[in-house]
C-alpha atoms as a PDB file:
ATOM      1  CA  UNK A   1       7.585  -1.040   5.308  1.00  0.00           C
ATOM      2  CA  UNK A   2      11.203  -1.622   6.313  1.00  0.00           C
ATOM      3  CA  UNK A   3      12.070  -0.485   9.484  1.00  0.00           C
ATOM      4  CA  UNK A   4      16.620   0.635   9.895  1.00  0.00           C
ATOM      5  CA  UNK A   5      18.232   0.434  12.915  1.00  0.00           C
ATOM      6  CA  UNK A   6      20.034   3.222  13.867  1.00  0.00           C
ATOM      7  CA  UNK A   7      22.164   3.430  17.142  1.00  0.00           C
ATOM      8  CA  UNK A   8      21.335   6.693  19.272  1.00  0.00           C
ATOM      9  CA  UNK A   9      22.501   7.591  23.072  1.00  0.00           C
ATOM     10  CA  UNK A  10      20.298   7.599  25.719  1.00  0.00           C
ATOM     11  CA  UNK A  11      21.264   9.219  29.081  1.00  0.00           C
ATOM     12  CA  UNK A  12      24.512   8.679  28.232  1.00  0.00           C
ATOM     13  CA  UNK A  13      24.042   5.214  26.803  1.00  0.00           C
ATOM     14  CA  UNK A  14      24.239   3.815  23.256  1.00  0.00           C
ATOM     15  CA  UNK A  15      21.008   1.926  21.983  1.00  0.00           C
ATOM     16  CA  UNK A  16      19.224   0.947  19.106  1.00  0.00           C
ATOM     17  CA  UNK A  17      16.443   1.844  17.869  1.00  0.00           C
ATOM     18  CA  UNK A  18      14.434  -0.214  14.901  1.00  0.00           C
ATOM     19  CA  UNK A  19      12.054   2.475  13.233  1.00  0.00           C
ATOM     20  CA  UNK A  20      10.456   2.833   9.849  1.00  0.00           C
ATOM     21  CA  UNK A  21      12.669   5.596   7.369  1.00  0.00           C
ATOM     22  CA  UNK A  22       9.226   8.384   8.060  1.00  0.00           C
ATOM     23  CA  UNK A  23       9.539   8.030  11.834  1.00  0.00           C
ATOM     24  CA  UNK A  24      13.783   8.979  11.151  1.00  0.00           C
ATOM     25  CA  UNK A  25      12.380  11.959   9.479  1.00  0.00           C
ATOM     26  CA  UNK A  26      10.380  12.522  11.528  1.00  0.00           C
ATOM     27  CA  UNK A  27      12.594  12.630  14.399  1.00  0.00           C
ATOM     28  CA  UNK A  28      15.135  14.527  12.329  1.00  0.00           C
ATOM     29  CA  UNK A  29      12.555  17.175  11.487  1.00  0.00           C
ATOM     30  CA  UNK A  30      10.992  17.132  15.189  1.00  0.00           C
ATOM     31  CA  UNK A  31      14.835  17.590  16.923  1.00  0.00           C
ATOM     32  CA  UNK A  32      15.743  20.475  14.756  1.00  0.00           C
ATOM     33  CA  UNK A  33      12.634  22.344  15.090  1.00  0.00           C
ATOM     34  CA  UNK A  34      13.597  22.161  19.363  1.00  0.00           C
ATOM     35  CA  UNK A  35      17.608  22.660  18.603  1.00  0.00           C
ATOM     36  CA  UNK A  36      18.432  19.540  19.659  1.00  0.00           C
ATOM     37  CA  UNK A  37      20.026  16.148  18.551  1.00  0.00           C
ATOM     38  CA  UNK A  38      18.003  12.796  17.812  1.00  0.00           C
ATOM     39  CA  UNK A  39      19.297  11.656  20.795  1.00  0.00           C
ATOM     40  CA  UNK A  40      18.195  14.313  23.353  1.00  0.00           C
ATOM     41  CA  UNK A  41      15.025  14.344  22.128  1.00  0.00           C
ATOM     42  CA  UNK A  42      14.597  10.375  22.480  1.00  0.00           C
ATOM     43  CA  UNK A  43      16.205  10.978  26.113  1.00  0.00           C
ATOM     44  CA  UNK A  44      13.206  13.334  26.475  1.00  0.00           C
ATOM     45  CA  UNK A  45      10.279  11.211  25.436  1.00  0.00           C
ATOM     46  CA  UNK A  46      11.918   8.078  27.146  1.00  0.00           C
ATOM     47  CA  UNK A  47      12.126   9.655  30.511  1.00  0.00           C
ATOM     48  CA  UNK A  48       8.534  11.255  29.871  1.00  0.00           C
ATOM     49  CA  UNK A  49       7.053   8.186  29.213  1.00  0.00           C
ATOM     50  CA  UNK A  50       9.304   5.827  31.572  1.00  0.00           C
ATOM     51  CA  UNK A  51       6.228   4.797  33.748  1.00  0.00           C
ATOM     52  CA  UNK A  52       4.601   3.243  30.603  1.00  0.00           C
ATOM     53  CA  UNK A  53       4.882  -0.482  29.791  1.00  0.00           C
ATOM     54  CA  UNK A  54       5.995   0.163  26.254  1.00  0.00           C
ATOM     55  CA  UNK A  55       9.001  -0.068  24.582  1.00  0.00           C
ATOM     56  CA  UNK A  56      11.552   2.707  23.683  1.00  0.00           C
ATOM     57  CA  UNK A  57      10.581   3.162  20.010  1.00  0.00           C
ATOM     58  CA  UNK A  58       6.545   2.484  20.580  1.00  0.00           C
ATOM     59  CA  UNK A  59       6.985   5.471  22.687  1.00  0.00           C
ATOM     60  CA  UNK A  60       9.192   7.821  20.241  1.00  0.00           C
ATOM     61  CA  UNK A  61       6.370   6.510  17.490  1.00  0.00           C
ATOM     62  CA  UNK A  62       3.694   7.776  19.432  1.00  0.00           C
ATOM     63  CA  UNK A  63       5.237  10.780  20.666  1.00  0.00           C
ATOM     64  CA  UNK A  64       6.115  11.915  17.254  1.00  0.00           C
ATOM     65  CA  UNK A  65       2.380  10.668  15.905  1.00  0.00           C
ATOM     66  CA  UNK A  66       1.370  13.491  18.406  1.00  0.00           C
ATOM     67  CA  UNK A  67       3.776  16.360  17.567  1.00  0.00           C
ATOM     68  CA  UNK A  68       2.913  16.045  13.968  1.00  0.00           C
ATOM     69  CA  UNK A  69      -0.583  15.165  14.489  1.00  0.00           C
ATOM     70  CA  UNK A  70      -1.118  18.537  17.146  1.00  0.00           C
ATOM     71  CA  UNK A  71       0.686  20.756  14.444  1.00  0.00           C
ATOM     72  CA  UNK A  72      -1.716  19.907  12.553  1.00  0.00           C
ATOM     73  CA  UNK A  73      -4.960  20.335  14.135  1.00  0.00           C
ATOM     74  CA  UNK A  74      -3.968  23.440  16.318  1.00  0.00           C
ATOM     75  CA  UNK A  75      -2.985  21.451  20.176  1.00  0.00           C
ATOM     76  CA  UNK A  76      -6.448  20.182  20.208  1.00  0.00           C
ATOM     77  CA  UNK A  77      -6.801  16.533  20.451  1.00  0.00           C
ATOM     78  CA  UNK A  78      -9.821  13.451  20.040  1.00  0.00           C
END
């Protein structure tokens, strides 16, 4: 699968991100549901997840695995 980068601001500064086209929807769909832009809600998982060793978009991938993933199944998780 491809991945597109796609520039998005991050506490005030501009970075890209390299993601696969379901992870941009996914991000689309998971920043309108929270009335926000992409880019808040990638300032809001970075700084959540700052103390891990990942990168930026390993961290928006698994945060969004998550959201989707507890929508699902009700909050409850493995």
């Amino acid at each position: 699968m491809t991945r597109t980068v796609r520039n998005v601001e991050i506490s005030g500064h501009r970075t890209s991100f390299r993601l696969e086209e379901p992870f941009w929807r996914a991000a689309a769909a998971c920043a309108q549901e929270r009335g926000m832009t992409i880019g808040q809600l990638f300032t809001d998982v970075v700084e959540e997840c700052r103390d891990h060793k990942a990168t930026m978009s390993s961290m928006v991938r698994t945060y969004l695995i998550c959201h989707f993933r507890d929508r699902v199944v009700g909050g409850r998780s493995n």
